[in-house]
C-alpha atoms as a PDB file:
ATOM      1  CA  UNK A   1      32.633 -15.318 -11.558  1.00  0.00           C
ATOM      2  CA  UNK A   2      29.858 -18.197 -10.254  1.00  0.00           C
ATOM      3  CA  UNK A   3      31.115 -17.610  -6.669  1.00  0.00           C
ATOM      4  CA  UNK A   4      31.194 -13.769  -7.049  1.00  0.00           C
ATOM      5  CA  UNK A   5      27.137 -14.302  -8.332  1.00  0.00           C
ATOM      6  CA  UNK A   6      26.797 -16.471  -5.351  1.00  0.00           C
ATOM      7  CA  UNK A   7      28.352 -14.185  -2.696  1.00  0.00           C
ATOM      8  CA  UNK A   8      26.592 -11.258  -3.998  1.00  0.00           C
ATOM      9  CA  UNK A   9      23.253 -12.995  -3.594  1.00  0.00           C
ATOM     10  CA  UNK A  10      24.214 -14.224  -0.155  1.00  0.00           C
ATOM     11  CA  UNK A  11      24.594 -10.398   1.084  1.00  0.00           C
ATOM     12  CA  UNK A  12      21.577  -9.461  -0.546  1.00  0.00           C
ATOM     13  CA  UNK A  13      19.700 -12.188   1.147  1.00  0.00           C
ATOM     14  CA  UNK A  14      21.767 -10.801   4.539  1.00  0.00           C
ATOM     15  CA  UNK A  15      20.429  -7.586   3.828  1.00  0.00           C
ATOM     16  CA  UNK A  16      16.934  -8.684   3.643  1.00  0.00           C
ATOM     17  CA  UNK A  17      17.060 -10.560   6.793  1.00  0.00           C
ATOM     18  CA  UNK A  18      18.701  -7.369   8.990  1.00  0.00           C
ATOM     19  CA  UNK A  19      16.007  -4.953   7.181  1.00  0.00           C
ATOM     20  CA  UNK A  20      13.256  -7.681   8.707  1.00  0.00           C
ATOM     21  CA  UNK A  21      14.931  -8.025  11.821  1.00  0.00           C
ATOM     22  CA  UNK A  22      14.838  -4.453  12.224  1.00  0.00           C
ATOM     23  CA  UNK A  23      11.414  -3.842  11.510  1.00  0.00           C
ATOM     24  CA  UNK A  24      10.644  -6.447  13.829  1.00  0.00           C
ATOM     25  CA  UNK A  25      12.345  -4.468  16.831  1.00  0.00           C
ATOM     26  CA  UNK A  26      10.777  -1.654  15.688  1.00  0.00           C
ATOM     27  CA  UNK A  27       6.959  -3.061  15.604  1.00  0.00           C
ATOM     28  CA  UNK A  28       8.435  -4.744  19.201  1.00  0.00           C
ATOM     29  CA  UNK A  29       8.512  -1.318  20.603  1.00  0.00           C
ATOM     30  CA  UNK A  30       5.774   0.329  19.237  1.00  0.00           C
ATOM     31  CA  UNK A  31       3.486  -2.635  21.451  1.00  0.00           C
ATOM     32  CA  UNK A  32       5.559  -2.108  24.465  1.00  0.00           C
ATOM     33  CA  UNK A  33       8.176  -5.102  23.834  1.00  0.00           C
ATOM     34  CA  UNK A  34       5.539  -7.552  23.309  1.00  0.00           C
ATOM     35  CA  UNK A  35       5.908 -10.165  20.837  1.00  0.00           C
ATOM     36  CA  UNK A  36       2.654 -10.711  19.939  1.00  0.00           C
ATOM     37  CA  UNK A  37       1.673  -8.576  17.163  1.00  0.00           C
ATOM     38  CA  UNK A  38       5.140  -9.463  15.478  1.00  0.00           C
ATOM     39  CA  UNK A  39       4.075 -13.301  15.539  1.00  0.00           C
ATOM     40  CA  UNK A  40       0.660 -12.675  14.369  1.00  0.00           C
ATOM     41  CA  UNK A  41       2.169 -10.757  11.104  1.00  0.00           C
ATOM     42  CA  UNK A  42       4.728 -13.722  10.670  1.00  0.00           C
ATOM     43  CA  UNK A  43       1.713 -15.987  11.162  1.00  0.00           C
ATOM     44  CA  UNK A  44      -0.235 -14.278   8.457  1.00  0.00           C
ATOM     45  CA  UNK A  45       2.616 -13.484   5.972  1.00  0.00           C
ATOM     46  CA  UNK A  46       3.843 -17.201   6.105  1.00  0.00           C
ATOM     47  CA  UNK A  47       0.205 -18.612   4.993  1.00  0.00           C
ATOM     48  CA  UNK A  48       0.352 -15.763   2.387  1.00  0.00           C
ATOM     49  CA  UNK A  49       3.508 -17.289   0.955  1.00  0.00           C
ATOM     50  CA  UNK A  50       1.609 -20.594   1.063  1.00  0.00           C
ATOM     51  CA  UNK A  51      -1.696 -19.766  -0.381  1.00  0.00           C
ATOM     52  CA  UNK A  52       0.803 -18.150  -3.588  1.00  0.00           C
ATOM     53  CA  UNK A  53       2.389 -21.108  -3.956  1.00  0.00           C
ATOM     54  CA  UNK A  54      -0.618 -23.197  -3.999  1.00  0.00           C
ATOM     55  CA  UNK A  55      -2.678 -21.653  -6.099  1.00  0.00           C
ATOM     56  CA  UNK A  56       0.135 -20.374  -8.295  1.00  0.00           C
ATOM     57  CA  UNK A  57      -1.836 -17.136  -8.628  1.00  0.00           C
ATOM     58  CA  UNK A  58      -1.655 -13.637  -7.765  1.00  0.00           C
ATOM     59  CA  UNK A  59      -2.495 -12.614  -4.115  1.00  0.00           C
ATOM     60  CA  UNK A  60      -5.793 -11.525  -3.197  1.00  0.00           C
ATOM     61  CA  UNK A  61      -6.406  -9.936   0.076  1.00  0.00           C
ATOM     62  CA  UNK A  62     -10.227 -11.354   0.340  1.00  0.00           C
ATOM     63  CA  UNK A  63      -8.298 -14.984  -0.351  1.00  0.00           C
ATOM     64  CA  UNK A  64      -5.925 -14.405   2.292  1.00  0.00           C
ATOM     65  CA  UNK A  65      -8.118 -13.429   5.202  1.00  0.00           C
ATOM     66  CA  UNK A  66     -10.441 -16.723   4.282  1.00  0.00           C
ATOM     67  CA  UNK A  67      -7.531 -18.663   4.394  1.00  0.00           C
ATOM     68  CA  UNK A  68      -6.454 -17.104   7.556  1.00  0.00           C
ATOM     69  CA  UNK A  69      -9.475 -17.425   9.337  1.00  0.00           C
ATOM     70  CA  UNK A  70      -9.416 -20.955   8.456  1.00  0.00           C
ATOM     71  CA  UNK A  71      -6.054 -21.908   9.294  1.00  0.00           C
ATOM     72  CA  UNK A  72      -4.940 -19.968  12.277  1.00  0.00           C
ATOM     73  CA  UNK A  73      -6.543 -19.432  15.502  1.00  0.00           C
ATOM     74  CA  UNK A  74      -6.819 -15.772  15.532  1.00  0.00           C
ATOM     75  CA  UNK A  75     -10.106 -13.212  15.892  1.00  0.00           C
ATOM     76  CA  UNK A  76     -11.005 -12.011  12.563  1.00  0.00           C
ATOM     77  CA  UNK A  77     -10.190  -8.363  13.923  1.00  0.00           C
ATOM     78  CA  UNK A  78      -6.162  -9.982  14.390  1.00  0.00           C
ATOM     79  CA  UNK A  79      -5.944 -11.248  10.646  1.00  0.00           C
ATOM     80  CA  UNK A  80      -7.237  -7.798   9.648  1.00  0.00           C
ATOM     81  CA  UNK A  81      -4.266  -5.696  11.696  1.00  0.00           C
ATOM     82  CA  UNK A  82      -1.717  -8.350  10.258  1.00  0.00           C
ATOM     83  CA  UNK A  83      -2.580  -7.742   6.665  1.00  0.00           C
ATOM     84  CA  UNK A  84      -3.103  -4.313   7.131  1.00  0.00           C
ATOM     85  CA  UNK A  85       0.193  -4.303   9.082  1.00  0.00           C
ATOM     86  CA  UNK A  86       2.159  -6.217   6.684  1.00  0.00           C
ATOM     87  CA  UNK A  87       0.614  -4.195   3.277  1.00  0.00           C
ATOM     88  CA  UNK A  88       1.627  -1.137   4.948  1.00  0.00           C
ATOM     89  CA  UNK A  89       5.037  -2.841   5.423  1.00  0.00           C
ATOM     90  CA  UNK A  90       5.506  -3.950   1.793  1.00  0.00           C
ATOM     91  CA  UNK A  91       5.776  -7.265   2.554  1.00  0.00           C
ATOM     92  CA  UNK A  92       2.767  -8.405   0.270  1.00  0.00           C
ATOM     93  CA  UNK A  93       1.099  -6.573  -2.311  1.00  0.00           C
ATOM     94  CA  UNK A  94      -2.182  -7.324  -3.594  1.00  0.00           C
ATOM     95  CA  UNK A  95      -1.610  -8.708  -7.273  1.00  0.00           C
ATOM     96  CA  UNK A  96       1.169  -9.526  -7.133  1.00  0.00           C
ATOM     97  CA  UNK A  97       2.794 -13.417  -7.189  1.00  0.00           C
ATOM     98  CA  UNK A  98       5.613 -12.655  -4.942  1.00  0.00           C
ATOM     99  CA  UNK A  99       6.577 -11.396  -1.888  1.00  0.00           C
ATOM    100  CA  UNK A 100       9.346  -9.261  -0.354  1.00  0.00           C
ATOM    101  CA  UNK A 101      11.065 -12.103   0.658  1.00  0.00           C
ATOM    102  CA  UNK A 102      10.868 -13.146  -3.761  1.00  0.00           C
ATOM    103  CA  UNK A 103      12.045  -9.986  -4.596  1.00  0.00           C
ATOM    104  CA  UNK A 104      16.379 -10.191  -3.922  1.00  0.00           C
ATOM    105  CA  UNK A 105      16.552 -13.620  -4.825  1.00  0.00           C
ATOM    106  CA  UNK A 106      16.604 -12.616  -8.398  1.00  0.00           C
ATOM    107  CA  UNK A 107      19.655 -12.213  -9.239  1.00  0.00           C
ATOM    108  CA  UNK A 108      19.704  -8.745 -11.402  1.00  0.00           C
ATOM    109  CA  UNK A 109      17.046  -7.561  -9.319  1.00  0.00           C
ATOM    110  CA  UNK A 110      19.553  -8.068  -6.076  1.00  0.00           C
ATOM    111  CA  UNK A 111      22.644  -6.203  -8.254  1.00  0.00           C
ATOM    112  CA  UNK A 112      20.678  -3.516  -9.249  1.00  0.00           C
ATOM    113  CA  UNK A 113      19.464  -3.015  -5.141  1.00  0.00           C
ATOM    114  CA  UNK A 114      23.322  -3.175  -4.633  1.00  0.00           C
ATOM    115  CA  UNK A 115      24.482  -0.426  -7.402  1.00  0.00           C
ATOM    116  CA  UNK A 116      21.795   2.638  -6.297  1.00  0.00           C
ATOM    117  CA  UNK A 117      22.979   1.779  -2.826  1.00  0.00           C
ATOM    118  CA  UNK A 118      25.938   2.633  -3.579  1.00  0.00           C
ATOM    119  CA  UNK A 119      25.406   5.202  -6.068  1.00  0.00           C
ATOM    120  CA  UNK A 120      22.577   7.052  -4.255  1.00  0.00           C
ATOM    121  CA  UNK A 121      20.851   9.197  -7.112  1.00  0.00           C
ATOM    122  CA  UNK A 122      21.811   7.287  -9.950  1.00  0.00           C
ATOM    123  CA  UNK A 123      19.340   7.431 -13.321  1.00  0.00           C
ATOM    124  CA  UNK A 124      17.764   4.967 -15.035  1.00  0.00           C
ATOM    125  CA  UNK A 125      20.437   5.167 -18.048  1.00  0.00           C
ATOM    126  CA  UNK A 126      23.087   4.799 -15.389  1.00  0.00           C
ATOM    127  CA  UNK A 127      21.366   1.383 -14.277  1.00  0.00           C
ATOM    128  CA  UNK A 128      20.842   0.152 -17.746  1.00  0.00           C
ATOM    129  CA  UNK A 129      24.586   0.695 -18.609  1.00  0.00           C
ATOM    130  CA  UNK A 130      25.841  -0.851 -15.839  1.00  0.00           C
ATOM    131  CA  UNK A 131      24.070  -3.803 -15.526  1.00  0.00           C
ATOM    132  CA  UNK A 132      23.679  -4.042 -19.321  1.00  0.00           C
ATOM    133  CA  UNK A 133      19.724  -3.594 -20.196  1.00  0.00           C
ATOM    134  CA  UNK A 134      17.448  -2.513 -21.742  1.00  0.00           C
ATOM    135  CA  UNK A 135      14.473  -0.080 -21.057  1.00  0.00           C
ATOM    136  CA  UNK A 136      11.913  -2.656 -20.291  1.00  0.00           C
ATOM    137  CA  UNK A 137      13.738  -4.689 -18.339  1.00  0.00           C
ATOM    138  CA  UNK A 138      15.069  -2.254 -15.937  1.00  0.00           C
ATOM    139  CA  UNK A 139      11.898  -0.381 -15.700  1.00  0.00           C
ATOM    140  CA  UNK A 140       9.933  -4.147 -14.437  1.00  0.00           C
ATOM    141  CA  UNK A 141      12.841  -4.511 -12.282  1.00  0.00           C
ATOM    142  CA  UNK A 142      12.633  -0.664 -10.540  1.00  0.00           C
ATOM    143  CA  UNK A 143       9.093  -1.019 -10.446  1.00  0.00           C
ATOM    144  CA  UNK A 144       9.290  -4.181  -8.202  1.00  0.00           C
ATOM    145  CA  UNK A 145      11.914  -2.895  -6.186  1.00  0.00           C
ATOM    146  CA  UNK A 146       9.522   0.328  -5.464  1.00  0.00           C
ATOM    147  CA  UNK A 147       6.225  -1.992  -4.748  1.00  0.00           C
ATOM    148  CA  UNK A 148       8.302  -4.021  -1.991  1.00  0.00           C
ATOM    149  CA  UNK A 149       9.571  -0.730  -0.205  1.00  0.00           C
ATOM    150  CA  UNK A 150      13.500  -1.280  -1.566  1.00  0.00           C
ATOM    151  CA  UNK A 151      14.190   1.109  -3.382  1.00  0.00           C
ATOM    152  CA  UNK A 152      12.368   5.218  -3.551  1.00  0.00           C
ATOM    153  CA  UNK A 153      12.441   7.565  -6.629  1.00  0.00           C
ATOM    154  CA  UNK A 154      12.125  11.572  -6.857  1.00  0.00           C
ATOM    155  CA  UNK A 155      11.967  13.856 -10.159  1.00  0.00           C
ATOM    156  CA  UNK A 156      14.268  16.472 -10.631  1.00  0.00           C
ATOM    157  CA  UNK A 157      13.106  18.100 -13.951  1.00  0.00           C
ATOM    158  CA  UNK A 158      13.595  15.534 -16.920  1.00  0.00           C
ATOM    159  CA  UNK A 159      15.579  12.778 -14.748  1.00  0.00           C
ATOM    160  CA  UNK A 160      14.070  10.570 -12.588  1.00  0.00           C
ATOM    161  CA  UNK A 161      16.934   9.392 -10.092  1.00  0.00           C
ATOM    162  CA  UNK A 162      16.444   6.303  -7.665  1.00  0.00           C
ATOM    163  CA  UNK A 163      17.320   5.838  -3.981  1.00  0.00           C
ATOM    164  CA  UNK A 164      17.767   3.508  -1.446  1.00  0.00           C
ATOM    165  CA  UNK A 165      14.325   3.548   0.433  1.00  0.00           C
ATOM    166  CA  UNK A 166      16.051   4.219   3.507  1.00  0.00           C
ATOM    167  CA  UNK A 167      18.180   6.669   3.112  1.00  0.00           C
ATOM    168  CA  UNK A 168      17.461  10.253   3.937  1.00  0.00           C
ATOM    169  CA  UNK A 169      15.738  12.575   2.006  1.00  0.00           C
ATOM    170  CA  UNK A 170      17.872  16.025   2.678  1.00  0.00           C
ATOM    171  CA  UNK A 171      19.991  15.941  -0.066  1.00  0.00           C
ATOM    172  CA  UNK A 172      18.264  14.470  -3.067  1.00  0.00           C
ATOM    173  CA  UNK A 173      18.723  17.097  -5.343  1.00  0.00           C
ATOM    174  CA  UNK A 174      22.245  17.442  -4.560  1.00  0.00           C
ATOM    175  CA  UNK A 175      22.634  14.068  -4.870  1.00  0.00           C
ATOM    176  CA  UNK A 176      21.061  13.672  -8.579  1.00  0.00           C
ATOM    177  CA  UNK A 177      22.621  17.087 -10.118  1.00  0.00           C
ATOM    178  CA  UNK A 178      26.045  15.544  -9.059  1.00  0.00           C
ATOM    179  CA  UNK A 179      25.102  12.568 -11.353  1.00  0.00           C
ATOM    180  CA  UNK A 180      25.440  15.066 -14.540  1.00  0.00           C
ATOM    181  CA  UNK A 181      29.102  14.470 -15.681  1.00  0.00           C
ATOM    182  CA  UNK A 182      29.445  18.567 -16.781  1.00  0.00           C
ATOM    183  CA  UNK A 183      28.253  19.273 -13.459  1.00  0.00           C
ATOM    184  CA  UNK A 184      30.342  16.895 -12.003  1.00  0.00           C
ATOM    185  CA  UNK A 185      33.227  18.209 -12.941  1.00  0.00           C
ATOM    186  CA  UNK A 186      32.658  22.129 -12.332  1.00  0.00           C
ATOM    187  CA  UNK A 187      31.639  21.080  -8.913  1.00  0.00           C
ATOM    188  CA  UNK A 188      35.250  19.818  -8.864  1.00  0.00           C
ATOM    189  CA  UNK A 189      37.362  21.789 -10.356  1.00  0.00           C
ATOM    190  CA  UNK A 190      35.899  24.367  -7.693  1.00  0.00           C
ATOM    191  CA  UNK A 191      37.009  21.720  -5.299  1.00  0.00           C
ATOM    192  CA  UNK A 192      40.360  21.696  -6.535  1.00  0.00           C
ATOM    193  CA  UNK A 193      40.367  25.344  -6.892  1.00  0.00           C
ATOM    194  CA  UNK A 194      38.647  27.434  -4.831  1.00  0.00           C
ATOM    195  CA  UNK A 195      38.039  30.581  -5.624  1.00  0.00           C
ATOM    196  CA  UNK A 196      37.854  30.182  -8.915  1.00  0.00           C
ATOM    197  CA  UNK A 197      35.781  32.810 -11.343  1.00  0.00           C
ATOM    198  CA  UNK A 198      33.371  31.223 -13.731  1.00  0.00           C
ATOM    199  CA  UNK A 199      35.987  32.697 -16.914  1.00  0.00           C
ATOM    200  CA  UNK A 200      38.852  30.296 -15.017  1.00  0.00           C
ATOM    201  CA  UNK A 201      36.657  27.302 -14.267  1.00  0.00           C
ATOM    202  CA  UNK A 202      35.919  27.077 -18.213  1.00  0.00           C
ATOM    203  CA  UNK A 203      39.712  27.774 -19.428  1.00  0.00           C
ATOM    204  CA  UNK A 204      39.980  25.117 -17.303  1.00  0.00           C
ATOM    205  CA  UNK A 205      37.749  22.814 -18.552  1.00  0.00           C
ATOM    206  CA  UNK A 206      37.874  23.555 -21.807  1.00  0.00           C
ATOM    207  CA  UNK A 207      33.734  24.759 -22.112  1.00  0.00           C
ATOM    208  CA  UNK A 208      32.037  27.741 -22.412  1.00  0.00           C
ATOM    209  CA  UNK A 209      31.639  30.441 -19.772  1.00  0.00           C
ATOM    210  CA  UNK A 210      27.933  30.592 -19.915  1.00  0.00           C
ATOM    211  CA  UNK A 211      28.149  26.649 -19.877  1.00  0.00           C
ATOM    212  CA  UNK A 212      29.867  27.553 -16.670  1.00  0.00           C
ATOM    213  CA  UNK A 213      27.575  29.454 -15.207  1.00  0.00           C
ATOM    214  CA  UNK A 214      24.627  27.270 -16.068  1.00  0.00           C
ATOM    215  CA  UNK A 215      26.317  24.589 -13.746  1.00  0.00           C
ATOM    216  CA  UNK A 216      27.505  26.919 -11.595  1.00  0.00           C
ATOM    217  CA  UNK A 217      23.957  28.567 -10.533  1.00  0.00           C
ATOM    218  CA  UNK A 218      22.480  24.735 -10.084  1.00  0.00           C
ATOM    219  CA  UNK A 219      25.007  23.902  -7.486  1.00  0.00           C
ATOM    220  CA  UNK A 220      24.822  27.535  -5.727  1.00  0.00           C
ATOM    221  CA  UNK A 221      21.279  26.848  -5.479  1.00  0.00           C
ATOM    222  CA  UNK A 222      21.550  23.496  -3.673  1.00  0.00           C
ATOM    223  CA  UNK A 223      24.171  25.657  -1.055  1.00  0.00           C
ATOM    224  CA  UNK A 224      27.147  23.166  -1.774  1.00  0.00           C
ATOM    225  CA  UNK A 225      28.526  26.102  -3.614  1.00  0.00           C
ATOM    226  CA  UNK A 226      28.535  29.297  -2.572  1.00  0.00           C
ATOM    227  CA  UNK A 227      30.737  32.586  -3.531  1.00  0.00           C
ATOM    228  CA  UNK A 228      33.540  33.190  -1.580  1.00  0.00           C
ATOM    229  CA  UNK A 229      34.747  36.714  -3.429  1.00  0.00           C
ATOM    230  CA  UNK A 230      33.330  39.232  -5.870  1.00  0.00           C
ATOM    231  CA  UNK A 231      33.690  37.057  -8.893  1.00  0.00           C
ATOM    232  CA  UNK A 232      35.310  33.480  -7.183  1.00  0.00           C
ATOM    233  CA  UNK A 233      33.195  30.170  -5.977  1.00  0.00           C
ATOM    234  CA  UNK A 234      34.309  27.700  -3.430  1.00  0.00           C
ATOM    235  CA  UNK A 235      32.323  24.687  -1.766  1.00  0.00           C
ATOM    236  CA  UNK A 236      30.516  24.598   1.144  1.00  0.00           C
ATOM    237  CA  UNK A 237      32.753  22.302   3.133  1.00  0.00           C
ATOM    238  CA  UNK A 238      30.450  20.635   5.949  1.00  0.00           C
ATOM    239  CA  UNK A 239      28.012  20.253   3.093  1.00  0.00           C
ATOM    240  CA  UNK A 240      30.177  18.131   0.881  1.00  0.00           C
ATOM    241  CA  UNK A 241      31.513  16.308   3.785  1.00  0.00           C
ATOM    242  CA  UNK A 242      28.370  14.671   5.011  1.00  0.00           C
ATOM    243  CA  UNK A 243      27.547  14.385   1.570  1.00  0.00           C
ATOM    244  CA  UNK A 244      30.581  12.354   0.812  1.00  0.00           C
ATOM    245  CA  UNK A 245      29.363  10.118   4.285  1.00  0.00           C
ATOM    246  CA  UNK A 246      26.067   9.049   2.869  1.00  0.00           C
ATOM    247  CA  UNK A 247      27.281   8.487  -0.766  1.00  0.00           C
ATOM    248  CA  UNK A 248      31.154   7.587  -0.499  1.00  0.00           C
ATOM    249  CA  UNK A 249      30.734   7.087  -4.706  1.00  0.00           C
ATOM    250  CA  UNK A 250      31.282  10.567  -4.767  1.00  0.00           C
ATOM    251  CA  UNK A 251      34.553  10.824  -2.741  1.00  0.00           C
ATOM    252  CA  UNK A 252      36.090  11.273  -6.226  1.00  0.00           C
END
């Protein structure tokens, strides 16, 4: 169990490096391959990770340009891009004690990054059963993986469903409907059996027709079902397969 803990962390720490690494390239290109801006941010972030260890208090940007201006060799107009640059990044946050590098190294913070990647619109009840939790905890723990630029959230009427930051925005609602087990599992029966009316699905599943339909409109209206006869419904194929590429959890 101890080396599972261990292993996770390592990939989580992985995972941090390649999302820095590629940010890096990214900035790279934006300045025409130059390096320069990238080593001014790395310049500025590291003696923002000092100046929170020393002073074992929050960050404060006025602090950190001081301590920039006396420290590093840079125009005052340099510092200002790098913070700017780095704020806008994620990678500090005013107020804050840690930084993004802080942020996987906790351990239940880094396992809940790993489940609602790969359970892309999962809810906050989800998260608390799986990892065991309460309310509180899980809410500090979302809250800092949202302030660092991990991890995104979007409403969809009473549920609030969480996201890898990254990943795209297209089919969120799809994505968190899915996540209700009743809709779940009209979604697939209709999988199973296409065609199916709405009086079948619910002999089939043992529930109400109306209970049916309920389910049955939500899904119509995010297009990954659609009626294929007078009274039968069948899935929107390409949908559900590119679906099933971004969030292989719901390959069934």
């Amino acid at each position: 169990m101890i080396y599972t803990i261990r292993y996770k962390a390592c990939l989580n720490y992985f995972a941090w490096c390649i999302i820095s690494l590629q940010e890096a390239n990214s900035t790279r290109e934006r300045n025409g391959g130059s390096d320069q801006n990238v080593s001014n941010d790395d310049l500025v972030y590291q003696v923002a990770v000092e100046l929170i260890s020393r002073t074992n208090k929050t960050l404060d940007i006025k602090q950190l340009f001081d301590a920039c201006l006396q420290q590093l060799q840079l125009p005052a107009k340099t510092i200002n891009s790098s913070i700017y640059n780095l704020i806008k990044k994620k990678y500090i946050v005013e107020g804050s004690k840690l930084t993004r590098q802080d942020i996987l190294s906790n351990e239940l913070r880094g396992k809940i990054y790993s489940y609602v990647q790969g359970n892309p619109g999962c809810r906050v009840r989800d998260i608390r059963r799986e990892m065991s939790i309460d309310n509180a905890e899980s809410h500090w723990h979302l809250k800092m993986l949202e302030k660092f630029g991990f991890l995104r959230n979007k409403r969809f009427g009473k549920y609030l469903c969480y996201f890898d930051a990254s990943f795209p925005e297209d089919h969120d609602e799809i994505l968190c409907i899915l996540r209700h087990n009743t809709t779940y599992n009209v979604f697939y029966d209709i999988f199973l059996t296409p065609n199916s009316t709405e009086g079948e699905i619910a002999q089939r599943l043992g529930i109400h027709p109306s209970t049916v339909k309920y389910h049955v409109d939500k899904l119509t209206k995010t297009a990954l079902v659609h009626q294929s006869s007078d009274s039968g419904f069948s899935i929107n194929t390409d949908l559900w397969n590119s679906i099933v590429q971004m969030a292989p959890s719901f390959s069934g």
